[in-house]
C-alpha atoms as a PDB file:
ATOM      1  CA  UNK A   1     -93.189 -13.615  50.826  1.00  0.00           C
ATOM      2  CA  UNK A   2     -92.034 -14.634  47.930  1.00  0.00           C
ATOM      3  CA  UNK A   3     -92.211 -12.804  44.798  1.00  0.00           C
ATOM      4  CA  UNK A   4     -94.211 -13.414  41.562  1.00  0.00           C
ATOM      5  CA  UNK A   5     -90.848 -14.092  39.251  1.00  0.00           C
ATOM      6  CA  UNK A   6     -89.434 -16.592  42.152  1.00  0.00           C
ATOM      7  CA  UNK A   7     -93.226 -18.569  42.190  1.00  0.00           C
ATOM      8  CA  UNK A   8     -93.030 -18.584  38.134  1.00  0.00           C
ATOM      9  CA  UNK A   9     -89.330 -20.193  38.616  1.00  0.00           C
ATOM     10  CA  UNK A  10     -90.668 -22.806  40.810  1.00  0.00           C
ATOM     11  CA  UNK A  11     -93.564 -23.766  39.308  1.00  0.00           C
ATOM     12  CA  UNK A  12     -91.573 -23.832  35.890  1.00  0.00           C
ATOM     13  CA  UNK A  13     -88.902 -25.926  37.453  1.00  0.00           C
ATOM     14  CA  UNK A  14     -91.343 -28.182  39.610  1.00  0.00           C
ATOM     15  CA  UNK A  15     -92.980 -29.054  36.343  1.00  0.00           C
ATOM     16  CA  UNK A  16     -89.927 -30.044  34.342  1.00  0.00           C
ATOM     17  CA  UNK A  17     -89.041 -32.233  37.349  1.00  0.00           C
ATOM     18  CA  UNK A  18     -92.345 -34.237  37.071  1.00  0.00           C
ATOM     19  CA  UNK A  19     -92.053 -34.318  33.326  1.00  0.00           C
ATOM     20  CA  UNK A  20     -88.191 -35.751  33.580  1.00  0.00           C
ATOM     21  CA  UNK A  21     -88.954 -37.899  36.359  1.00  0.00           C
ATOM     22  CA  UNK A  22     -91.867 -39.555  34.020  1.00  0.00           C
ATOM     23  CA  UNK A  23     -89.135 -39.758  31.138  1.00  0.00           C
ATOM     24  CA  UNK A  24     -86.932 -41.451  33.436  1.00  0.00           C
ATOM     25  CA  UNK A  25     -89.252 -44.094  34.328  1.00  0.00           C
ATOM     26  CA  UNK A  26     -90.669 -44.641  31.127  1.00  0.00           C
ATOM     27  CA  UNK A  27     -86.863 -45.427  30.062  1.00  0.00           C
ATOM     28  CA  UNK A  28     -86.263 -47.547  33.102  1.00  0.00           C
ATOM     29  CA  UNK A  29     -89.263 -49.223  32.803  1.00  0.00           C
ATOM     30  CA  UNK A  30     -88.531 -50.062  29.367  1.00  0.00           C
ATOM     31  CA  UNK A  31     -85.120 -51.426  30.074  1.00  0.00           C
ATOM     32  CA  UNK A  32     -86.622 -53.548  32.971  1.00  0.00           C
ATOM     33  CA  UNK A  33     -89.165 -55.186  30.271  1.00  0.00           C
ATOM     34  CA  UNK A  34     -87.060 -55.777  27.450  1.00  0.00           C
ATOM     35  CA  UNK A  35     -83.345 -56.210  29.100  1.00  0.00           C
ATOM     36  CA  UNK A  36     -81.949 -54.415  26.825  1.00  0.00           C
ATOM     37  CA  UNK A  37     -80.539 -51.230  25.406  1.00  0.00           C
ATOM     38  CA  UNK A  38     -82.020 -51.453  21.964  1.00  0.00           C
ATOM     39  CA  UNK A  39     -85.128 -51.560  21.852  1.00  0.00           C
ATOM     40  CA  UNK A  40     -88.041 -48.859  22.452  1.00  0.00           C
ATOM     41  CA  UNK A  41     -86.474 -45.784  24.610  1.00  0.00           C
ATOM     42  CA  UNK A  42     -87.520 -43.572  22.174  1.00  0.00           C
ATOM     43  CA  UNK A  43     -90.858 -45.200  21.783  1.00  0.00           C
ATOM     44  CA  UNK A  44     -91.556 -45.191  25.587  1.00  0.00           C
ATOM     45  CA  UNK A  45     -89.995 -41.379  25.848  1.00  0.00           C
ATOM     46  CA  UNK A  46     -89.305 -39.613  22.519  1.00  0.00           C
ATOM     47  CA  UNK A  47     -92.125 -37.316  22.471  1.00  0.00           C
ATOM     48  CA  UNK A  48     -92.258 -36.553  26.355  1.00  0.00           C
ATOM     49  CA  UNK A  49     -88.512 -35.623  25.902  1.00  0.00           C
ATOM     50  CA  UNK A  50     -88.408 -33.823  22.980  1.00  0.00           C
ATOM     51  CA  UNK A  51     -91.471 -31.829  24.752  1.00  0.00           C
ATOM     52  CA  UNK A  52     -89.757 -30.886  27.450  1.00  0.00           C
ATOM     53  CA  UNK A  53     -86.620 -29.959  25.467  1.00  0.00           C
ATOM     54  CA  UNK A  54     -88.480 -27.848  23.060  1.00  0.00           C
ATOM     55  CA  UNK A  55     -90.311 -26.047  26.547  1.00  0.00           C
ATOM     56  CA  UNK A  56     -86.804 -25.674  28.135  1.00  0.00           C
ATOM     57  CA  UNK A  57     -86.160 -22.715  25.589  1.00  0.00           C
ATOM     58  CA  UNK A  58     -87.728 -20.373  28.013  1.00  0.00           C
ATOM     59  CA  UNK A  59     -84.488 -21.128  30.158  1.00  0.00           C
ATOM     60  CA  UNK A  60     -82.548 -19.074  27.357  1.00  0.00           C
ATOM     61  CA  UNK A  61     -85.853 -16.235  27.667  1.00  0.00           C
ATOM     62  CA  UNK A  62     -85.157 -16.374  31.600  1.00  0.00           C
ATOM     63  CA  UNK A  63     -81.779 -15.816  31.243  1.00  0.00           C
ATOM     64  CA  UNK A  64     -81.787 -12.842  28.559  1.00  0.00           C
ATOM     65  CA  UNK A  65     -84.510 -10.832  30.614  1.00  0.00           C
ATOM     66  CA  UNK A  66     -82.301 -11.840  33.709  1.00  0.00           C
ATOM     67  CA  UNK A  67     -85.203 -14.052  35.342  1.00  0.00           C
ATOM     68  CA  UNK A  68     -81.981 -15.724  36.036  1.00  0.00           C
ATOM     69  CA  UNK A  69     -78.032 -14.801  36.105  1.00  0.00           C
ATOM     70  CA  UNK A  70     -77.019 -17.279  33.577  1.00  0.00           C
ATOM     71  CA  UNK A  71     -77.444 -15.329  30.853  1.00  0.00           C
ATOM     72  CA  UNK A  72     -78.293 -16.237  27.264  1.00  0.00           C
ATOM     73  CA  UNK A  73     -75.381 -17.582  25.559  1.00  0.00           C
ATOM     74  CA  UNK A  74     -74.645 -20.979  27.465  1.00  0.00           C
ATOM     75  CA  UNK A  75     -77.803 -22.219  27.817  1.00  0.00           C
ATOM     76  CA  UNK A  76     -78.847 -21.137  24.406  1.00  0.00           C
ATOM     77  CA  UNK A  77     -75.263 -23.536  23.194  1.00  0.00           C
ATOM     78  CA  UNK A  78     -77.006 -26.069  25.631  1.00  0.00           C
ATOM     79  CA  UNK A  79     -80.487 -26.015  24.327  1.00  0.00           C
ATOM     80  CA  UNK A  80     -79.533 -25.735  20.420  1.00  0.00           C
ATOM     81  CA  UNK A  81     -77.510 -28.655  20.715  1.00  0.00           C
ATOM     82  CA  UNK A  82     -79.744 -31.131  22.322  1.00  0.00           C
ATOM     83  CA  UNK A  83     -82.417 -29.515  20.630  1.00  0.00           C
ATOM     84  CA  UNK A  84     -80.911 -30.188  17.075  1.00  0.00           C
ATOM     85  CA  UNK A  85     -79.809 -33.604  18.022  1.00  0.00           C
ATOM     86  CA  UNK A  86     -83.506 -34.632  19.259  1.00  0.00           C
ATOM     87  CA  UNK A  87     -85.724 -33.233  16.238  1.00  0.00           C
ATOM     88  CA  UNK A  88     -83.163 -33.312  13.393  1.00  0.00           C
ATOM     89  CA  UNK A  89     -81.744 -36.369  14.167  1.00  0.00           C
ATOM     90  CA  UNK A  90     -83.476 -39.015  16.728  1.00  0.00           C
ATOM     91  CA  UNK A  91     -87.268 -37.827  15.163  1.00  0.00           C
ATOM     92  CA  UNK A  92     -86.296 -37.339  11.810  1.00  0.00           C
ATOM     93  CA  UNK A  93     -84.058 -40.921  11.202  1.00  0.00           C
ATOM     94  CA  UNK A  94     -86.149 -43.588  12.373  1.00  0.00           C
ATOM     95  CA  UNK A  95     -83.603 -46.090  12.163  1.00  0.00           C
ATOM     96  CA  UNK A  96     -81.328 -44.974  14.437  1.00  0.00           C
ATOM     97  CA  UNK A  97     -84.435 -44.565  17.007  1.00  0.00           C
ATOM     98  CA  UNK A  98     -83.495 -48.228  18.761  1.00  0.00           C
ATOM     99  CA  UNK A  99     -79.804 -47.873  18.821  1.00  0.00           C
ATOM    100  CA  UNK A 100     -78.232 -47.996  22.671  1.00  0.00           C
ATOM    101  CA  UNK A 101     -77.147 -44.582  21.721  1.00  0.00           C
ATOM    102  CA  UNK A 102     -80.501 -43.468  22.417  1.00  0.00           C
ATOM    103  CA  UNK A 103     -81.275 -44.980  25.283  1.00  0.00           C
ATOM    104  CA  UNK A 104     -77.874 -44.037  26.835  1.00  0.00           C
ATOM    105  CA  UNK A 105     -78.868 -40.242  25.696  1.00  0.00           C
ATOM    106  CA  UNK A 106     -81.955 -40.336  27.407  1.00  0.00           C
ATOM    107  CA  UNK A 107     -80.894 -42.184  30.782  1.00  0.00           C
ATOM    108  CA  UNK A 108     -77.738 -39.492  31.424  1.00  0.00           C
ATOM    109  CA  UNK A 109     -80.274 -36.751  30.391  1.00  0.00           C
ATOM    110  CA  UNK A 110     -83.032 -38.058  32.618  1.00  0.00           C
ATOM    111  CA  UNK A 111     -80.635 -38.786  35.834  1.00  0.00           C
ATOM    112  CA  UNK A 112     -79.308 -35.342  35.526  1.00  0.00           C
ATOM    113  CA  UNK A 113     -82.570 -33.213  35.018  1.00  0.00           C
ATOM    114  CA  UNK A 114     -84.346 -35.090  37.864  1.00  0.00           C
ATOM    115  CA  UNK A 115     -81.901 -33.601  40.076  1.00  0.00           C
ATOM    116  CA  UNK A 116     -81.362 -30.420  38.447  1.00  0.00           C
ATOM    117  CA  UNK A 117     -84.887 -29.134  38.211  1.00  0.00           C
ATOM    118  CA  UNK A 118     -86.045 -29.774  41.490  1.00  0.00           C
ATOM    119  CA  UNK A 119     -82.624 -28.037  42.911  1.00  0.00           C
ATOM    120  CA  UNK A 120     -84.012 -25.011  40.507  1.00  0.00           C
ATOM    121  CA  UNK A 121     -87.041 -24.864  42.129  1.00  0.00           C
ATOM    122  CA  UNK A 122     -85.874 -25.339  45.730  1.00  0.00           C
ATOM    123  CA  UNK A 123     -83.528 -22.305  44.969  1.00  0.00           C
ATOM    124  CA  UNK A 124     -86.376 -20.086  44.068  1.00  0.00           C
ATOM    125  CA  UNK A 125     -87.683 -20.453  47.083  1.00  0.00           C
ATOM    126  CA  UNK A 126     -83.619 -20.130  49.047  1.00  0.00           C
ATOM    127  CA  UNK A 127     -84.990 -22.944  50.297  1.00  0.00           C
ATOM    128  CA  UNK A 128     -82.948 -25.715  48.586  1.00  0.00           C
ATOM    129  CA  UNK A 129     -81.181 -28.554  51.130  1.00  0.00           C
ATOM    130  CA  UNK A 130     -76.895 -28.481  51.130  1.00  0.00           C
ATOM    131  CA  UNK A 131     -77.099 -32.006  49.462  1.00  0.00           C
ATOM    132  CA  UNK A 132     -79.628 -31.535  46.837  1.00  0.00           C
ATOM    133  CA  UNK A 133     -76.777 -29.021  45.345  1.00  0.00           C
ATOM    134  CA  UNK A 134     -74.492 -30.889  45.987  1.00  0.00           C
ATOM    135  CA  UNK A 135     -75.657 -33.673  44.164  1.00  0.00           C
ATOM    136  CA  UNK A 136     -76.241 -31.524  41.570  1.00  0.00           C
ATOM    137  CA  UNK A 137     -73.323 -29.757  41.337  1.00  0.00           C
ATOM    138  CA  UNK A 138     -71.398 -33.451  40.898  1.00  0.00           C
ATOM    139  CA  UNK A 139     -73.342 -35.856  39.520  1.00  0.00           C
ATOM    140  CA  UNK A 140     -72.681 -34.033  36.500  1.00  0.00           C
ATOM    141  CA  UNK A 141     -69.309 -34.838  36.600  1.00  0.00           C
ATOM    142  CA  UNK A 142     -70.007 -38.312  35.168  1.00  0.00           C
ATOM    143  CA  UNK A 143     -73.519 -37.692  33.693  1.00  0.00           C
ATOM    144  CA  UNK A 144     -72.668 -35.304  31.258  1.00  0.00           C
ATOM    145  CA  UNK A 145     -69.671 -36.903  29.626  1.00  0.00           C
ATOM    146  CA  UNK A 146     -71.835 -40.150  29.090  1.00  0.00           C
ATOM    147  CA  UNK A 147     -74.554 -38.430  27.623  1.00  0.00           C
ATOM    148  CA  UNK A 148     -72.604 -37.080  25.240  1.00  0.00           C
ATOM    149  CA  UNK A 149     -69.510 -38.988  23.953  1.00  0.00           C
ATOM    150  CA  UNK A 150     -71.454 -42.599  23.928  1.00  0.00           C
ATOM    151  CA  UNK A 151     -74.733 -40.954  23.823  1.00  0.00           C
ATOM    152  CA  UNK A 152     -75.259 -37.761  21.430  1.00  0.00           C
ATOM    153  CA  UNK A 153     -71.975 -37.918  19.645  1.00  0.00           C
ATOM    154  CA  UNK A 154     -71.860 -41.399  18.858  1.00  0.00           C
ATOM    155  CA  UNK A 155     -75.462 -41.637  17.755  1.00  0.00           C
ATOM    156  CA  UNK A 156     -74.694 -38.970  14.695  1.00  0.00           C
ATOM    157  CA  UNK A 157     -71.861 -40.617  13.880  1.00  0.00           C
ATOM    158  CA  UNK A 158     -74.140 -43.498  13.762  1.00  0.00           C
ATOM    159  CA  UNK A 159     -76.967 -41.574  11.626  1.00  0.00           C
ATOM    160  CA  UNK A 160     -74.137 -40.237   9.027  1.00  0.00           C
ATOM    161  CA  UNK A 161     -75.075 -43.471   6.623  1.00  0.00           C
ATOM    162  CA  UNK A 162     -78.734 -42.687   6.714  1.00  0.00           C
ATOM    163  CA  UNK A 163     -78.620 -39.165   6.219  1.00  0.00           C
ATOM    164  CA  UNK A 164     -76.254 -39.801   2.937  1.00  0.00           C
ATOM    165  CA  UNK A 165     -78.543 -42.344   1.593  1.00  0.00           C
ATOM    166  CA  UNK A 166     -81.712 -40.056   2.644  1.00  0.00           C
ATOM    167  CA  UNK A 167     -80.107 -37.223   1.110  1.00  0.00           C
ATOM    168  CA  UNK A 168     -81.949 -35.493   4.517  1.00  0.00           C
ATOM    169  CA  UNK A 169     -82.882 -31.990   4.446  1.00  0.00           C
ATOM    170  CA  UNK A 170     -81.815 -31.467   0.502  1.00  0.00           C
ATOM    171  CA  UNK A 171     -78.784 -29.835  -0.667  1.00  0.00           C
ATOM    172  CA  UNK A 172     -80.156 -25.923   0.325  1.00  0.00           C
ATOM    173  CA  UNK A 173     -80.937 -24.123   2.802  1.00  0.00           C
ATOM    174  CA  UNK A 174     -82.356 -20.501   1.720  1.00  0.00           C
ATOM    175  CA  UNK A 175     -81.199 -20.438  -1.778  1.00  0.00           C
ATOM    176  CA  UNK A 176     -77.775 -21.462  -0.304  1.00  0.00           C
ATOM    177  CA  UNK A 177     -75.476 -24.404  -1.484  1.00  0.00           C
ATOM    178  CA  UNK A 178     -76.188 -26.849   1.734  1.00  0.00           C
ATOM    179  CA  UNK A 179     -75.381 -30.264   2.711  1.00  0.00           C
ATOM    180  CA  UNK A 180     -76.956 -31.582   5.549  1.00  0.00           C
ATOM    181  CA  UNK A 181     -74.549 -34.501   6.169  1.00  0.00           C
ATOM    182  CA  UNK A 182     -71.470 -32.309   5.885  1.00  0.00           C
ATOM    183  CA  UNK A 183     -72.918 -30.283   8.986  1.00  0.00           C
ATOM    184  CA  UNK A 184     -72.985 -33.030  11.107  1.00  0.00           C
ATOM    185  CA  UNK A 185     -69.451 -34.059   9.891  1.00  0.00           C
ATOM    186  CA  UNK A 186     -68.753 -30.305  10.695  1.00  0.00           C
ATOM    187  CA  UNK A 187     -71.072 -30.272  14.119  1.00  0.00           C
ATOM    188  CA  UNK A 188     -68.933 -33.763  15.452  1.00  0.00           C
ATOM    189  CA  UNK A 189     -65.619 -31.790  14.968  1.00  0.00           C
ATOM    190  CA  UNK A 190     -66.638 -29.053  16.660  1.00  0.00           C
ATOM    191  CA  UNK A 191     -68.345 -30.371  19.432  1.00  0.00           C
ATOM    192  CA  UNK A 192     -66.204 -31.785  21.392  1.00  0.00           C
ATOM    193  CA  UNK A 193     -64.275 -28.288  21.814  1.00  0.00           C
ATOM    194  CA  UNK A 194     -68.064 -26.769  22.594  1.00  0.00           C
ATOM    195  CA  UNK A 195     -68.491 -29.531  25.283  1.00  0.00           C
ATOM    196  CA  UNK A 196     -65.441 -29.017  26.709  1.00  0.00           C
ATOM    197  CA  UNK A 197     -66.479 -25.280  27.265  1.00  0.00           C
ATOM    198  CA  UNK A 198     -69.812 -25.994  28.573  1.00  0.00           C
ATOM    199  CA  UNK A 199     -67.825 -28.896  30.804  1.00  0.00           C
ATOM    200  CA  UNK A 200     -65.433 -26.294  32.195  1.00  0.00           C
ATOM    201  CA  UNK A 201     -67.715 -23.846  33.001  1.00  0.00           C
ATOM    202  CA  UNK A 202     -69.934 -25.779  35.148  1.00  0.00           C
ATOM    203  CA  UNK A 203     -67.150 -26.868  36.858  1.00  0.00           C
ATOM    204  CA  UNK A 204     -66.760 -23.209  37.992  1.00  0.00           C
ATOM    205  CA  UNK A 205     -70.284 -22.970  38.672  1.00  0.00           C
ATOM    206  CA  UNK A 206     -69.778 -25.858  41.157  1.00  0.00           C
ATOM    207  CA  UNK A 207     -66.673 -24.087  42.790  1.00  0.00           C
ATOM    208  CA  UNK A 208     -68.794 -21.559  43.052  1.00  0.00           C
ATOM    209  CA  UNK A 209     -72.262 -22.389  44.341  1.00  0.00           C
ATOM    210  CA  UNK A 210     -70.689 -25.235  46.537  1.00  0.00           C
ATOM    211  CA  UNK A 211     -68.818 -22.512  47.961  1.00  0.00           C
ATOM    212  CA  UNK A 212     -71.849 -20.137  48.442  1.00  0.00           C
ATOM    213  CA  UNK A 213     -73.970 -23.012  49.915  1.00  0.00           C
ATOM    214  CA  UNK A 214     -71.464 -23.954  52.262  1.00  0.00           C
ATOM    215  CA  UNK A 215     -70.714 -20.331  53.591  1.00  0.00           C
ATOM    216  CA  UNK A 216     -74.660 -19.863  53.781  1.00  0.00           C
ATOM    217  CA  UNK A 217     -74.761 -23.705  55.678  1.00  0.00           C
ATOM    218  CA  UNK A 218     -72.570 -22.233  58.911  1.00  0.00           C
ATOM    219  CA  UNK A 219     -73.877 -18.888  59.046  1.00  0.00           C
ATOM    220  CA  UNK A 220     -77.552 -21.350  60.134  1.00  0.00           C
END
């Protein structure tokens, strides 16, 4: 029987899936309407995402308390960053809310969650199919890159105008000389070396669990 920590990991992972799968078709949906990348992805999906985003912190809990072996560090790297870029950014600039940017964000996020999660939750159970991990072990391959070079990194660029002429989150932060639009100057020379980590070391997680899987797969 399964124990209590394994049902919390499913159930936690089985309800992210519904809430990205929603996201995803609200975006799709969108794009169908309109037939076009500017336009209302963040209208259709902004709140459900940046919901689930916010809610995805307890991946960083899960992994300090060892819930799960990822630790803390990564996916607190992963969730900061999309985190930042989704509140700070996206909600806070409403100009840059219909740029393709967006809606190329939220398409490579959605695709990739909706088979991430429910591979999570299968796992919990060691009940997760050969191809479900897999496909999620690959898929983000080509997912993640697009989400973030043409998606994330090229929407701040894109929000660097606004947040001069805003003058966006002042020029302190706790009594300390601060300029908002020198950390994202700061934040898009830095993060393509941060990707690249994050990049790298999923690819050793696939190695790895591909491995693991397969192994598992003949000894059936």
């Amino acid at each position: 029987m399964p124990q209590l920590s394994n049902l919390y990991l499913f159930l936690y992972n089985s309800l992210q899936s519904i809430g990205w799968a929603l996201a995803l078709f609200r975006v799709v949906s969108n794009f169908v309407v309109t037939k076009s990348t500017d336009g209302a992805a963040y209208a259709s999906a902004g709140e459900l995402i940046c919901f689930l985003q916010t809610a995805a912190f307890l991946e960083v809990i899960h992994g300090a308390i060892g819930l799960v072996p990822s630790g803390a560090l990564l996916p607190l790297m992963q969730w900061g960053g999309r985190t930042h870029f989704l509140l700070a950014i996206v909600n806070g600039i409403n100009e840059v809310q219909e740029l393709p940017s967006v809606f190329i964000t939220f398409l490579a996020w959605s695709l990739s969650e909706v088979i991430r999660y429910p591979q999570y939750a299968l796992s919990s159970l060691r009940h997760c199919p050969y191809w479900i991990t897999y496909l999620r072990y690959t898929s983000f391959i080509v997912l993640y890159p697009i989400g973030v070079g043409p998606g994330e990194m090229w929407l701040m660029y894109q929000a660097l105008p606004y947040i001069k002429e805003k003058h966006l989150y002042g020029d302190s932060l706790f009594g300390l000389p601060f300029s908002y639009y020198n950390f994202i100057q700061a934040v898009l020379l830095c993060y393509p070396f941060l990707w690249l980590k994050l990049y790298l070391h999923m690819f050793k997680q696939r190695k790895s669990k591909l491995a693991k899987q397969h192994t598992r797969k003949k000894k059936m």
